[in-house]
Every structure is written in C-alpha cells, then in structure tokens.
N, C-alpha and C. Protein backbone atom coordinates (compact mmCIF):
# COMPACT_ATOMS: atom_id res chain seq x y z
N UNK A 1 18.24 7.59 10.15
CA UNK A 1 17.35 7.26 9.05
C UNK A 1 17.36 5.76 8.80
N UNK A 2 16.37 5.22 8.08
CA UNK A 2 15.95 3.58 8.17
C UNK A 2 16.36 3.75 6.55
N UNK A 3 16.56 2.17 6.33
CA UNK A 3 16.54 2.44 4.87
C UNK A 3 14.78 2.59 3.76
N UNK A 4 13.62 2.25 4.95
CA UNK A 4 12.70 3.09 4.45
C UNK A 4 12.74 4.11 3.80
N UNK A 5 13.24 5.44 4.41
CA UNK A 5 13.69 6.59 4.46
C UNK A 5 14.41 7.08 2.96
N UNK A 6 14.91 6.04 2.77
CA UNK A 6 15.83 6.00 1.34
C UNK A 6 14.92 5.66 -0.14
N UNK A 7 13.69 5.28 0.00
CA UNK A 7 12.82 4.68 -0.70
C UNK A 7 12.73 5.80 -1.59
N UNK A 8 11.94 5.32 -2.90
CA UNK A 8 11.29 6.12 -3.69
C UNK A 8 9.77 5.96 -3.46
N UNK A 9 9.38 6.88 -2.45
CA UNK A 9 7.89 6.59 -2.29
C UNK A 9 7.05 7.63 -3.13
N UNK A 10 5.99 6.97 -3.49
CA UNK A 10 4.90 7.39 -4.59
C UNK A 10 3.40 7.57 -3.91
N UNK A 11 2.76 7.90 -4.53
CA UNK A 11 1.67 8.13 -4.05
C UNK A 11 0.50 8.05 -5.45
N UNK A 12 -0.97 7.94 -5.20
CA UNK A 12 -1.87 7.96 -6.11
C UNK A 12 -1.63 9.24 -7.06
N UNK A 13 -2.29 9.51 -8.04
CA UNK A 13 -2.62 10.87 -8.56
C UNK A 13 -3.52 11.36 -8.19
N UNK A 14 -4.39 10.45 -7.57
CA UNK A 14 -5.69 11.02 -7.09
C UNK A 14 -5.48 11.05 -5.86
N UNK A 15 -4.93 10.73 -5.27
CA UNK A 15 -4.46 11.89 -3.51
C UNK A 15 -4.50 13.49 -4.15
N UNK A 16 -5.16 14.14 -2.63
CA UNK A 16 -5.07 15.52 -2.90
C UNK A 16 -3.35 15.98 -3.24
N UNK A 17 -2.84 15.87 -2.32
CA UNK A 17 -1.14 17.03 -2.22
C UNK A 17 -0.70 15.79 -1.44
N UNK A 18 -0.81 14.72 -1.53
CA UNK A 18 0.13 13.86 -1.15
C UNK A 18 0.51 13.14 0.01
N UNK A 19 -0.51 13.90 1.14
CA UNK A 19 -0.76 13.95 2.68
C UNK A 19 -1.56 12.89 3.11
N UNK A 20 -1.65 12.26 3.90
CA UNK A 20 -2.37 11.14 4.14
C UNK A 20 -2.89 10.19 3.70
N UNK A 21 -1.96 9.25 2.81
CA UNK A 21 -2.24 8.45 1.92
C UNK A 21 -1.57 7.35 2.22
N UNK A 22 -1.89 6.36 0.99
CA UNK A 22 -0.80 4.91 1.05
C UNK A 22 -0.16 5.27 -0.02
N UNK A 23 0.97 5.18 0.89
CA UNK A 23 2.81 5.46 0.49
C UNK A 23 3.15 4.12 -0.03
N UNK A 24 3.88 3.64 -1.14
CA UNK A 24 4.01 3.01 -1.95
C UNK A 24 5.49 2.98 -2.65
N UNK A 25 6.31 2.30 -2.59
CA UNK A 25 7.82 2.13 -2.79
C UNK A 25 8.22 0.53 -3.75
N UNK A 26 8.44 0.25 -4.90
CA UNK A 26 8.52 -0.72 -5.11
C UNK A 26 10.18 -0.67 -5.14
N UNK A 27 11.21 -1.94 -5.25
CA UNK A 27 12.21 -2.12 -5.19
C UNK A 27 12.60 -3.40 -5.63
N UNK A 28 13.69 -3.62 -6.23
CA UNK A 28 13.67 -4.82 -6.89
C UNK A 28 13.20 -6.27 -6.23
N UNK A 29 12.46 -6.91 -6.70
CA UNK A 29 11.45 -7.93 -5.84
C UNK A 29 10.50 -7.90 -5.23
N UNK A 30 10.43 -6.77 -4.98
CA UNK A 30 9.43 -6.46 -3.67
C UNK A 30 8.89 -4.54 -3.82
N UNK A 31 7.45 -4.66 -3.04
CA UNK A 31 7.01 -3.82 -2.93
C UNK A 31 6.52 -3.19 -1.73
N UNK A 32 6.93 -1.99 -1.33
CA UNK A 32 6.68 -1.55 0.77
C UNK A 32 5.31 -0.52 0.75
N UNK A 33 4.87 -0.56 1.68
CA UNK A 33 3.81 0.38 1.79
C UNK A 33 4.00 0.73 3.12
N UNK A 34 3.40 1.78 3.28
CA UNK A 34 3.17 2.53 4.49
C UNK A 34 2.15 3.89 4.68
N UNK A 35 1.99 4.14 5.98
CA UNK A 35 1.02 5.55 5.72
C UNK A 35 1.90 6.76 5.25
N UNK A 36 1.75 7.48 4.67
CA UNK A 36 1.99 8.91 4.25
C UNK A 36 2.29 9.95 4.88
N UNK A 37 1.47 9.47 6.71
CA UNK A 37 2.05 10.78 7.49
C UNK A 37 2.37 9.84 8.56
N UNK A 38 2.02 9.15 8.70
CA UNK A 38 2.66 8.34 9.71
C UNK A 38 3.56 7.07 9.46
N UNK A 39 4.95 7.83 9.38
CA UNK A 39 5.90 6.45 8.77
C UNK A 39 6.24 6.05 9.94
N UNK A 40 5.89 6.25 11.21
CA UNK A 40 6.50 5.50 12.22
C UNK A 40 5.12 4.27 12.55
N UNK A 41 4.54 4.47 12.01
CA UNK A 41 3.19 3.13 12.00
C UNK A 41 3.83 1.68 11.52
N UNK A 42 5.00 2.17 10.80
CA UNK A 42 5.82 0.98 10.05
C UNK A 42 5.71 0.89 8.76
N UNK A 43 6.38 -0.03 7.98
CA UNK A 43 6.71 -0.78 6.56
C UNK A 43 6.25 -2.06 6.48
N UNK A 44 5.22 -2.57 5.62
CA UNK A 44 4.72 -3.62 5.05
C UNK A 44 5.35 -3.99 3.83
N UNK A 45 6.39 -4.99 3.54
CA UNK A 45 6.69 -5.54 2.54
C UNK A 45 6.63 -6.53 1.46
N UNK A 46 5.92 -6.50 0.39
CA UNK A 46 5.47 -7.64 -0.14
C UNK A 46 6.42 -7.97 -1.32
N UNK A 47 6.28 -9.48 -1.30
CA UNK A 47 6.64 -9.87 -2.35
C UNK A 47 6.34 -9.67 -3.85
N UNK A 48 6.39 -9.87 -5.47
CA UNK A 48 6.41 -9.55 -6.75
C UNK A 48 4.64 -10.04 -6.51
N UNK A 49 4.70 -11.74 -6.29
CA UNK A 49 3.77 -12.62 -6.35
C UNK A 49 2.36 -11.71 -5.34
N UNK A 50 2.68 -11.25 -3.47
CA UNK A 50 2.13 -11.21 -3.08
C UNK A 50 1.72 -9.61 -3.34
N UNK A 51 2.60 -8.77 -3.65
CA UNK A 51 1.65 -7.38 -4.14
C UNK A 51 0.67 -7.53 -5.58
N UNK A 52 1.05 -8.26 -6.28
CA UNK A 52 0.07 -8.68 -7.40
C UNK A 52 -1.46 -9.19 -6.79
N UNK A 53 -1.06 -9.93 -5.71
CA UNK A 53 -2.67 -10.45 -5.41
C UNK A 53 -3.23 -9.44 -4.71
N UNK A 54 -2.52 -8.98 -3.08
CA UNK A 54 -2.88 -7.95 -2.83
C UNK A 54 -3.54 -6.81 -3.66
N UNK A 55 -3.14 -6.16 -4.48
CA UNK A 55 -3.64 -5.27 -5.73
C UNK A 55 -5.30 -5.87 -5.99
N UNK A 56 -5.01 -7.11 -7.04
CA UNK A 56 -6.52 -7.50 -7.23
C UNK A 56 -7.12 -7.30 -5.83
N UNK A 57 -7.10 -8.15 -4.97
CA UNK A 57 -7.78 -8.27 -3.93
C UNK A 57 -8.74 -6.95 -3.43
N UNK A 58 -7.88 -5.91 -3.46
CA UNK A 58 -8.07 -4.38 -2.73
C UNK A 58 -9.00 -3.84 -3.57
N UNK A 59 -8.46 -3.90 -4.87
CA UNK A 59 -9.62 -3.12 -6.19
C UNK A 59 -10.59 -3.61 -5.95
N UNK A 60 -11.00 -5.70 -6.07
CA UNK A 60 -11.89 -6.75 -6.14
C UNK A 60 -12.91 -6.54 -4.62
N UNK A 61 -12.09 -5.98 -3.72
CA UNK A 61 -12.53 -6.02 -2.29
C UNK A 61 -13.03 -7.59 -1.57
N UNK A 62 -11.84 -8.19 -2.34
CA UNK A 62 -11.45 -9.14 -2.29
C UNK A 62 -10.99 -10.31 -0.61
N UNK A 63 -11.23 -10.88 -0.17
CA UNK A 63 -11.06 -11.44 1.43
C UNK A 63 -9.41 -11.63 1.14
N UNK A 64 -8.86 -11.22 1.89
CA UNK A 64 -7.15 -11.17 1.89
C UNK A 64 -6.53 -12.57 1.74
N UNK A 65 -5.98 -12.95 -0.05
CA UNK A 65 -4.92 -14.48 0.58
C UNK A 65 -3.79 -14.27 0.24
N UNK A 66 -3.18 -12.75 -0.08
CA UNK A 66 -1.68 -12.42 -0.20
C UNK A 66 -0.69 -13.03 0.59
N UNK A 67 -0.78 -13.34 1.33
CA UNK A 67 0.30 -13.88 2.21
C UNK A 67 1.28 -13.05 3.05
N UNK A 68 0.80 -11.79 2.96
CA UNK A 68 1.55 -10.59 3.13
C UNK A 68 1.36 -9.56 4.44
N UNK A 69 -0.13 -9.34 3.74
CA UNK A 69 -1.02 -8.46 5.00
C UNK A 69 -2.39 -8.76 4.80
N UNK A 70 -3.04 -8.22 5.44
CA UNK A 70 -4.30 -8.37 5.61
C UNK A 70 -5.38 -7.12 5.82
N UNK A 71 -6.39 -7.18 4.79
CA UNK A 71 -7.33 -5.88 4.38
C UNK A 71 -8.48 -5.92 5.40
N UNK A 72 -8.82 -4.82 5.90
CA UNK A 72 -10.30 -5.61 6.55
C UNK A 72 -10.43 -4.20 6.47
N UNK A 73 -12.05 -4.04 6.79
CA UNK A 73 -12.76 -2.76 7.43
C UNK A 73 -13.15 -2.47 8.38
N UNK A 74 -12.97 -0.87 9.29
CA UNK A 74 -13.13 -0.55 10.37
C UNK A 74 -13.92 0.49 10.83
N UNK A 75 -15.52 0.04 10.40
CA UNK A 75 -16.42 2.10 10.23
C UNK A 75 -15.61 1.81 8.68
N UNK A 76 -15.57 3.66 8.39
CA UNK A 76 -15.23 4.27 7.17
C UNK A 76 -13.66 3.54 6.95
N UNK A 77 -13.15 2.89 7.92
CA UNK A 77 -11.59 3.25 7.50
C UNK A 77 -11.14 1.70 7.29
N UNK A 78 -10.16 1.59 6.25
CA UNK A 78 -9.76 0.29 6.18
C UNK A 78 -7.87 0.13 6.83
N UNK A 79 -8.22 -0.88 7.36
CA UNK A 79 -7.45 -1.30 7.92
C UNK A 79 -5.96 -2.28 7.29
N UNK A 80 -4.48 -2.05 6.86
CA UNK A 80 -3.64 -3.13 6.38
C UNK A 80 -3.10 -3.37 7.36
N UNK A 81 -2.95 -4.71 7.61
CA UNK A 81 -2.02 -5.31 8.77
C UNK A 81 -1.32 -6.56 8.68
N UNK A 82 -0.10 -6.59 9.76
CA UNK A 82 0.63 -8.01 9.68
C UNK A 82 0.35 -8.30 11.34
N UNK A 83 0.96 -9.29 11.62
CA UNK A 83 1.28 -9.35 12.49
C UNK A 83 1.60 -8.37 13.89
N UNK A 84 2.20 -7.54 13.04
CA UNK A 84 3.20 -6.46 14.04
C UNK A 84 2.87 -5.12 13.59
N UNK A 85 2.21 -4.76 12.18
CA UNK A 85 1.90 -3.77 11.91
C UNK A 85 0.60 -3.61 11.76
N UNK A 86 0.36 -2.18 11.43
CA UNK A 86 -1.45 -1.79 12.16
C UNK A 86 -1.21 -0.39 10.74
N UNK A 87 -1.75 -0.22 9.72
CA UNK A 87 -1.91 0.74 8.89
C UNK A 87 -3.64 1.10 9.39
N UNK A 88 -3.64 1.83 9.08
CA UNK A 88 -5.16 2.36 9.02
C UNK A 88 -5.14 4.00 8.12
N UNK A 89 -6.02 3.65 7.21
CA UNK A 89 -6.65 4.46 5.96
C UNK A 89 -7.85 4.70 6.38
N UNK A 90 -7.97 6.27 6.14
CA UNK A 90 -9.65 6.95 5.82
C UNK A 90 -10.48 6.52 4.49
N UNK A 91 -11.25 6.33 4.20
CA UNK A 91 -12.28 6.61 3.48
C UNK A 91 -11.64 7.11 2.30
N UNK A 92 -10.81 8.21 2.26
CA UNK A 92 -10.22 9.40 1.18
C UNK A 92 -9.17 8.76 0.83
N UNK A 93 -8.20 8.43 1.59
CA UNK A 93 -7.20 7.43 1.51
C UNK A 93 -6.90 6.29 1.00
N UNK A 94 -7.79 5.61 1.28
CA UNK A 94 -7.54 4.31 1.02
C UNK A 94 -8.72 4.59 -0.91
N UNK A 95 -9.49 5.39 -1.22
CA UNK A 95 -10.65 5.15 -2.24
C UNK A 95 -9.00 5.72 -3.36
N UNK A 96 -8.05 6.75 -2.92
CA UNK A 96 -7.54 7.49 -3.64
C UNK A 96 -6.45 6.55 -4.22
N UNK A 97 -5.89 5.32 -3.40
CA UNK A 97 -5.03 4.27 -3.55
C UNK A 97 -5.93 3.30 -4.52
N UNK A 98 -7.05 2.81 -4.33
CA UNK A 98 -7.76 1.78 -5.05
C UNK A 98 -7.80 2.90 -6.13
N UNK A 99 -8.45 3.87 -6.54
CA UNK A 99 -8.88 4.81 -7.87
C UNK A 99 -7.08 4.34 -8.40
N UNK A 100 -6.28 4.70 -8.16
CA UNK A 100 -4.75 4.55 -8.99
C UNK A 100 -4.48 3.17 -8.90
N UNK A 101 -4.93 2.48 -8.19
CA UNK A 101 -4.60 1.16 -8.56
C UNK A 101 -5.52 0.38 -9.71
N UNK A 102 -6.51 0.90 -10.09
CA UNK A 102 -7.71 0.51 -11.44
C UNK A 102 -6.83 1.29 -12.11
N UNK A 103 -6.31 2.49 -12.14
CA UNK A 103 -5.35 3.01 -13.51
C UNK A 103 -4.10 2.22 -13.94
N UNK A 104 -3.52 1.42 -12.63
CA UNK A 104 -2.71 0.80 -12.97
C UNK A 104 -1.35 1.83 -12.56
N UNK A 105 -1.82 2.53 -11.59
CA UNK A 105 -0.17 3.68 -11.04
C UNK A 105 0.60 2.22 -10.27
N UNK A 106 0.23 1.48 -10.18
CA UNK A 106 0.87 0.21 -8.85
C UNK A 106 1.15 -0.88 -9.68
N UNK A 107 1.89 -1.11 -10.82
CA UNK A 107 1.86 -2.05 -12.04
C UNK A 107 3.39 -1.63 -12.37
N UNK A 108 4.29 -2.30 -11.27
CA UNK A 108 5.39 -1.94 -10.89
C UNK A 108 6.14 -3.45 -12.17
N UNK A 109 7.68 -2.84 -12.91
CA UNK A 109 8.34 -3.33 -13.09
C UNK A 109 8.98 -4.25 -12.15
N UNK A 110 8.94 -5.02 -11.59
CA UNK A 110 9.78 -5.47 -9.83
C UNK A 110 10.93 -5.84 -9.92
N UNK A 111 11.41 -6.26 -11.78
CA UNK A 111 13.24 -6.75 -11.61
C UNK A 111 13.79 -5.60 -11.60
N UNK A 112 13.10 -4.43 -12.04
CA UNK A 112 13.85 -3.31 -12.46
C UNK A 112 13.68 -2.31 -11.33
N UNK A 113 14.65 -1.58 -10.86
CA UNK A 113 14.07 -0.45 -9.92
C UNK A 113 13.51 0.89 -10.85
C-alpha cells in the first residue's frame, strides 16, 4: 500500500455511488487528487495556494496558472495533468466535481486535517 492508500478520500455529493469520479484527499498543506477507479493513473498534489486557484480556475473554466496541473479538454472529457501524470474525466465526472466545487465540498481547512 502507498501512503495514497491511507488518505481520506472524498468525493462530490453529486457523483452517483462514488465510482468514477475525482477523488479528492486534503492533508495538512496540501491537497491530492486522483481518479476514483483508477488509482494507479497516479496522485496529483497541490499546494494550499495552488488548489485554491486550481478550484477557481475549473468552476471559472479558467486557462490553467496553478502551478500544479493542468486542465484542458479532450471531446467530452477533460483532461488533469502534470508532467508525469495523465487524469482523464468524463463529461459526468468531471460536471459532478465542478457541481461540488460551486457548493464549496473542496473548501478544505489545509492547517487542519
């Protein structure tokens, strides 16, 4: 097991049952994402500063200056990436992450776990 694995991962409310979504873990300083069914796609980790912009950015549909990862679109599906990592979200997925992120489910305490 990774210490991924150990995370408290969350999910939208508006995901159906929790399945194919952006997986969401904040931890003190920092905040990880990943896909929902595919955790071997990897862990994206952002900083307090850079998940805050990220956030606007994603709701705003915003051109990526997080410093973190990078949003783009692919067809229906949007794409998060670094360098080394490759997320890719459906349509359902990625609308069900932005819908909870306008509620504010991603409005993470970051000193506090």
């Amino acid at each position: 097991m990774t210490v991924a694995d150990h995370r408290s991962w969350r999910t939208s409310s508006y995901s159906g049952n929790g399945e194919g979504c952006v997986d969401v873990a904040p931890s003190a300083g920092s905040v990880f994402v990943r896909h929902a069914k595919h955790h071997d796609h990897g862990v994206i980790e952002f900083t307090v500063d850079e998940w805050s912009t990220f956030i606007r950015e994603a709701c705003e549909g915003l051109a990526s200056t997080n410093g973190a990862a990078q949003v783009e679109r692919d067809g229906g599906d949007t794409l998060v990436t670094t360098s080394d990592i490759r997320l890719r979200f459906n349509e359902i997925e990625w609308s069900a992450f932005i819908a909870g992120a306008n509620d504010g489910e991603f409005d993470f305490q970051l000193g506090v776990k």
